[in-house]
N, C-alpha and C. Protein backbone atom coordinates (compact mmCIF):
# COMPACT_ATOMS: atom_id res chain seq x y z
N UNK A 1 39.20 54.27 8.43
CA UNK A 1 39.29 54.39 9.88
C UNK A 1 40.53 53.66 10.41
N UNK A 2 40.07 52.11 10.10
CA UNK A 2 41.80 51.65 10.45
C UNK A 2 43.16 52.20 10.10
N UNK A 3 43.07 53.25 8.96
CA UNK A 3 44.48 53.63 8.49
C UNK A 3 44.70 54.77 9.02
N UNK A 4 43.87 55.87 10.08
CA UNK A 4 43.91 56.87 10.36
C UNK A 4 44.09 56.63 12.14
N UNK A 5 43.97 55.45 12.77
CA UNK A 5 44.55 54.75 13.65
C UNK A 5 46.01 54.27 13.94
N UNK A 6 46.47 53.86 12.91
CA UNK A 6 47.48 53.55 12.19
C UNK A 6 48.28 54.35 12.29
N UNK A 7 47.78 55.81 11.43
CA UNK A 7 48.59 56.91 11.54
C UNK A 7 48.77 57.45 12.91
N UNK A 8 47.68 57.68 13.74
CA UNK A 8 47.76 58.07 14.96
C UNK A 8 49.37 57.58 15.77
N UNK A 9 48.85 56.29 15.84
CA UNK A 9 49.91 55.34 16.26
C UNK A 9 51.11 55.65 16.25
N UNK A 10 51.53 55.93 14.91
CA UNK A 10 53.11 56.29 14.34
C UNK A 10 53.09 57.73 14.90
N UNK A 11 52.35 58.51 15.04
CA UNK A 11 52.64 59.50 15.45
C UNK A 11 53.19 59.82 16.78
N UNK A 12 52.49 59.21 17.43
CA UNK A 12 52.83 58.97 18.76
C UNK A 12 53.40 57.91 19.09
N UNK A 13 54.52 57.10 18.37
CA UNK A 13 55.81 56.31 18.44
C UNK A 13 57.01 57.40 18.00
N UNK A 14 57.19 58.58 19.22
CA UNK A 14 58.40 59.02 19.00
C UNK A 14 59.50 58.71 19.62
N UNK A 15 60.73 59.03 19.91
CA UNK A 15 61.95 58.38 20.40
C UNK A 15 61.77 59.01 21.76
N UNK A 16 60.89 60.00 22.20
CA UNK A 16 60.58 59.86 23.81
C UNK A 16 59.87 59.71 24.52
N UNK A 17 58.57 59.18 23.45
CA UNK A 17 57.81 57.97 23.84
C UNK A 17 58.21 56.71 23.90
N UNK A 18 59.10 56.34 23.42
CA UNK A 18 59.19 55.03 23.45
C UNK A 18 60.53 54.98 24.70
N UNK A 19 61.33 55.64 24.60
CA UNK A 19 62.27 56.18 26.06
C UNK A 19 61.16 55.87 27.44
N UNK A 20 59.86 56.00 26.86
CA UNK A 20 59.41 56.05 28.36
C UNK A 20 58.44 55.29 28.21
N UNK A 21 58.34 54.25 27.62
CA UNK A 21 57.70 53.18 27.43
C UNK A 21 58.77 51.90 28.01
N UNK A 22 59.96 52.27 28.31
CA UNK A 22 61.26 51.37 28.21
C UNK A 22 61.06 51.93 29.83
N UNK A 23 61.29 52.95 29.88
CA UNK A 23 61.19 53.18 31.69
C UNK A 23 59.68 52.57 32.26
N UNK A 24 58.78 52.42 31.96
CA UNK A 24 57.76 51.98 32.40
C UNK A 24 58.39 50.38 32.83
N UNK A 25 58.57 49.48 31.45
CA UNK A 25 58.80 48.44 31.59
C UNK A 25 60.01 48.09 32.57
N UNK A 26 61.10 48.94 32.81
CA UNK A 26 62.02 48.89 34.31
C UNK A 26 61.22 49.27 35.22
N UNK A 27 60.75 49.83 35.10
CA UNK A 27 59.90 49.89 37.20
C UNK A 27 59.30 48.85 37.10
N UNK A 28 59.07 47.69 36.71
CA UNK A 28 58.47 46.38 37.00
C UNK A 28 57.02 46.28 37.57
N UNK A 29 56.43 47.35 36.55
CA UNK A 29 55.16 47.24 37.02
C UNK A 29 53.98 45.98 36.30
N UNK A 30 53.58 45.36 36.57
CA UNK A 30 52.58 44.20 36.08
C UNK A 30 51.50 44.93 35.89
N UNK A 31 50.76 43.99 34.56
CA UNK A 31 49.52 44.53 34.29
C UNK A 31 48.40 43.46 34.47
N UNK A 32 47.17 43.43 35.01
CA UNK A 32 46.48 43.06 35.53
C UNK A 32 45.63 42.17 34.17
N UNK A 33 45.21 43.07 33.01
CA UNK A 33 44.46 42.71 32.10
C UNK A 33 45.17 43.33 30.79
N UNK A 34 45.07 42.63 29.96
CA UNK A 34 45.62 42.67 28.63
C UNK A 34 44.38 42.08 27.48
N UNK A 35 43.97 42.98 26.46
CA UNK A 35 43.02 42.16 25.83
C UNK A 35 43.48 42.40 24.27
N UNK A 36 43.21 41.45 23.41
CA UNK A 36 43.64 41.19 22.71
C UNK A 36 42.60 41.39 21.32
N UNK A 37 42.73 41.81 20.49
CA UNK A 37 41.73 42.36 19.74
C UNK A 37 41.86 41.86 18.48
N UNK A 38 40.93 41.22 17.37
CA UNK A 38 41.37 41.08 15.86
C UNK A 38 41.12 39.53 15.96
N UNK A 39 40.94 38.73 17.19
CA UNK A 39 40.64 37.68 17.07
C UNK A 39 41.95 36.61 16.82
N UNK A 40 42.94 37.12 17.39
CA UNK A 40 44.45 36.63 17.74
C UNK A 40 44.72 35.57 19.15
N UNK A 41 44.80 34.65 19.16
CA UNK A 41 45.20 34.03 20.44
C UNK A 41 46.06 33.67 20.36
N UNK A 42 46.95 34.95 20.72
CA UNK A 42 48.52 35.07 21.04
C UNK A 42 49.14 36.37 21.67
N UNK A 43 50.08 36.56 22.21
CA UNK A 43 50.66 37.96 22.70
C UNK A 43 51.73 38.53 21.37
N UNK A 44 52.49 37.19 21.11
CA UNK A 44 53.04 38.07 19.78
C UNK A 44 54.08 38.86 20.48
N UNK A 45 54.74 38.41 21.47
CA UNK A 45 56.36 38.77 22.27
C UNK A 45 55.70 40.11 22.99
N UNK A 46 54.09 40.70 22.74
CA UNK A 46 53.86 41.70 23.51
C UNK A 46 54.10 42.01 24.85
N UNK A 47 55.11 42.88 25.62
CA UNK A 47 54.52 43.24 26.75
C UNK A 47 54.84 41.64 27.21
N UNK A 48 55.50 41.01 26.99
CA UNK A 48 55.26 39.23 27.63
C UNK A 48 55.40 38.98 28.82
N UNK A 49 57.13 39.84 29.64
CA UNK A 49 57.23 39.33 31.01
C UNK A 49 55.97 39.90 32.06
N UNK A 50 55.88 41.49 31.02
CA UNK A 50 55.04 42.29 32.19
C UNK A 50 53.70 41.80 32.53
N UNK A 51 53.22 40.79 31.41
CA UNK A 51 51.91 40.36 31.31
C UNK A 51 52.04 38.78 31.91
N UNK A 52 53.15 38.59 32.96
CA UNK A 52 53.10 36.82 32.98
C UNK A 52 52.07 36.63 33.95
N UNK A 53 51.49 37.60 34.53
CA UNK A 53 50.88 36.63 35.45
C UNK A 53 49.07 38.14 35.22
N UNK A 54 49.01 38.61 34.18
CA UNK A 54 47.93 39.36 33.96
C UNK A 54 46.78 38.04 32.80
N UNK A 55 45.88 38.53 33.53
CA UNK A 55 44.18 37.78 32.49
C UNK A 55 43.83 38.46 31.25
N UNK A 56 44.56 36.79 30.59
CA UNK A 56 43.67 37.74 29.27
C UNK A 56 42.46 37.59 28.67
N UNK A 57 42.22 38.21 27.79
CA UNK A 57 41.07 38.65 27.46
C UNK A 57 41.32 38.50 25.78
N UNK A 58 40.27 37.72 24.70
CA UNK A 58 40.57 37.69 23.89
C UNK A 58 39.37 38.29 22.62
N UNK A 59 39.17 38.94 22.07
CA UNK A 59 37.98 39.08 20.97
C UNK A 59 38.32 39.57 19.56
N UNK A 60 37.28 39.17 19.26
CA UNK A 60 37.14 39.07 17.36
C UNK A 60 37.32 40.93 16.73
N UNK A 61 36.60 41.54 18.12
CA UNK A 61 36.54 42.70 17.48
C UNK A 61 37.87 43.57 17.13
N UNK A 62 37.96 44.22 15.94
CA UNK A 62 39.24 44.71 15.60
C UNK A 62 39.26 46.21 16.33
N UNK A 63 40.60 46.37 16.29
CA UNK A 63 41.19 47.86 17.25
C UNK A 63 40.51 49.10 17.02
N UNK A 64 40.29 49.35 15.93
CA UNK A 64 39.63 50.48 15.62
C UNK A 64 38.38 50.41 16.00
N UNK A 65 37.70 49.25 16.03
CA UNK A 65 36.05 49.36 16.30
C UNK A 65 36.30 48.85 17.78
N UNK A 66 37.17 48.81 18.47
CA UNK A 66 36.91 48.23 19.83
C UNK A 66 36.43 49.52 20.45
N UNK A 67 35.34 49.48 21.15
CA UNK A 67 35.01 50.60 22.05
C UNK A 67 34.64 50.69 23.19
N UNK A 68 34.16 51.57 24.10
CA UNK A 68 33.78 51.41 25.63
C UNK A 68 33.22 50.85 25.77
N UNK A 69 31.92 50.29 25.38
CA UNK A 69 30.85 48.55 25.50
C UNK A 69 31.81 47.56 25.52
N UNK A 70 33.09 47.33 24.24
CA UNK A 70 33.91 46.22 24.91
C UNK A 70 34.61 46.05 26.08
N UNK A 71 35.51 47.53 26.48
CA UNK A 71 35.88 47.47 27.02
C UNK A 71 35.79 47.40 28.33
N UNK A 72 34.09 47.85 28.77
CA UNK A 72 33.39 47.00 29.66
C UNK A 72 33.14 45.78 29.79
N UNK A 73 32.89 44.84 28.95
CA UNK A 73 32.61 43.90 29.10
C UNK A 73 33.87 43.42 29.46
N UNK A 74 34.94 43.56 28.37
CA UNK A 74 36.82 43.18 29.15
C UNK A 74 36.68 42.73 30.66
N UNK A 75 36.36 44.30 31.49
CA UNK A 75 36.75 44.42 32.82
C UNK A 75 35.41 43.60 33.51
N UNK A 76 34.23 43.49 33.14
CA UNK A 76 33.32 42.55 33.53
C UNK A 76 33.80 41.07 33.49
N UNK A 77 34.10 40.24 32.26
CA UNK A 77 34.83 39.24 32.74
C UNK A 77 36.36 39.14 33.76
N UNK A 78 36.77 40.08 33.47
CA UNK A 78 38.19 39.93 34.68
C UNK A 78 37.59 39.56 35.71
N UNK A 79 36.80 41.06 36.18
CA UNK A 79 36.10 40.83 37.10
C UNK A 79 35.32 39.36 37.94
N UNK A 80 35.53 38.73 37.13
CA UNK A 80 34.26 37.03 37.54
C UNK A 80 35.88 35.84 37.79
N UNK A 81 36.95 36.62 37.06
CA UNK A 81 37.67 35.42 37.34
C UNK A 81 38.34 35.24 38.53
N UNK A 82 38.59 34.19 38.85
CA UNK A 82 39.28 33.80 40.20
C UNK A 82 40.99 33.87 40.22
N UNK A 83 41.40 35.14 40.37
CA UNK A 83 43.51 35.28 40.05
C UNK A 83 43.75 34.47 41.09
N UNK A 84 44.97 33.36 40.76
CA UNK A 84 45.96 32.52 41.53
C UNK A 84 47.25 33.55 41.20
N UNK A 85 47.72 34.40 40.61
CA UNK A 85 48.62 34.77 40.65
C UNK A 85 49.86 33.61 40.43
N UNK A 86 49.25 32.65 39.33
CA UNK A 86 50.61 31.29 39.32
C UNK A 86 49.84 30.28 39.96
N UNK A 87 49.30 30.12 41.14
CA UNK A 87 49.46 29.52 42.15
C UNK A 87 48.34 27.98 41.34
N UNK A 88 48.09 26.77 41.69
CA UNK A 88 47.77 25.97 40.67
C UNK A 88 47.13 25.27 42.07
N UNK A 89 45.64 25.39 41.92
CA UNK A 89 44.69 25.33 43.22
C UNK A 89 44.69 23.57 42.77
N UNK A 90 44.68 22.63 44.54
CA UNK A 90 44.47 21.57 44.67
C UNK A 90 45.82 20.74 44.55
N UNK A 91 46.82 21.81 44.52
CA UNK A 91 48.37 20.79 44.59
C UNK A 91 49.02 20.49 45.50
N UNK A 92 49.23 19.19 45.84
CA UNK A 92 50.50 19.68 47.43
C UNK A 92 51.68 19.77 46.67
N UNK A 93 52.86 20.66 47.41
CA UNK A 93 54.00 20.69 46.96
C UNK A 93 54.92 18.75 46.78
N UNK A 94 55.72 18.38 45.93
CA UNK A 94 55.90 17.28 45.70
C UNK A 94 56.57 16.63 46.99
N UNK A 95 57.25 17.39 48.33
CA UNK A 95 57.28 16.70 49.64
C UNK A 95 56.50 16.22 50.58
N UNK A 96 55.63 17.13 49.78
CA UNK A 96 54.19 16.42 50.69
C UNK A 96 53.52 15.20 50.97
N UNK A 97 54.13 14.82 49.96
CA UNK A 97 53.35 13.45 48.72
C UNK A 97 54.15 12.21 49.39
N UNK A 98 53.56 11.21 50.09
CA UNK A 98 54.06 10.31 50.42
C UNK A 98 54.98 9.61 49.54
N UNK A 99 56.70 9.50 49.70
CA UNK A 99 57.46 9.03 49.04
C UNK A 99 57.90 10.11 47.65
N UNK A 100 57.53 11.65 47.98
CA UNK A 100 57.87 12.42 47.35
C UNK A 100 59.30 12.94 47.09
N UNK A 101 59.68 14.26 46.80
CA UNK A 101 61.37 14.43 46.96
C UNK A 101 61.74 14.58 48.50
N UNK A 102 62.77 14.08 48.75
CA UNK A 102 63.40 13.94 50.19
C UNK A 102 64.28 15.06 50.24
C-alpha cells in the first residue's frame, strides 16, 4: 500500500504540476492547518514560510493509513484552538514597561 502511494505521488510530480505548485506558493496564500503524519515533529523545510503562522497538527499515524476519521479529528482539534496569528497574549509592548525602550 505504502509503495503504490508512493507511486501515485511520482506520478503526479510532473513539471506542470510542480510549475503550479510554485505559482500557488507566489500568490502568498497561508495555510491554516498542516498535519503531520508518521509521528515526525518537524516540517522538514516543508511548505515553511507558507505554514508560519498555520496549527499544527501532529500524529503517529502513517500517510497511507491516514484517513477521513483522522482527518476529522485534525480539523476537530484546530477547531478548539485559540489562533493569535503571532500575537503572544499577556505582553505589553517593551515601551510600555516602566523604564522600557525610550
Amino acid at each position: 500500500m505504502a509503495l503504490a502511494a508512493l507511486a501515485v505521488l511520482v506520478l503526479l510530480l510532473t513539471s506542470a504540476n510542480v510549475a503550479g505548485l510554485l505559482l500557488a506558493r507566489a500568490s502568498g496564500r497561508t495555510r491554516d492547518l498542516l498535519v503531520r503524519t508518521g509521528g515526525e515533529k518537524r516540517l522538514s523545510d516543508f511548505l515553511l514560510w507558507e505554514c508560519a503562522y498555520a496549527e499544527l497538527c501532529f500524529t503517529e499515524r502513517m500517510w497511507p493509513d491516514f484517513g477521513a476519521d483522522d482527518l476529522r479529528s485534525a480539523i476537530e482539534e484546530f477547531r478548539r484552538r485559540d489562533r493569535r496569528y503571532g500575537a503572544v497574549g499577556g505582553v505589553q509592548p517593551l515601551a510600555a514597561v516602566p523604564g522600557g525602550a525610550r
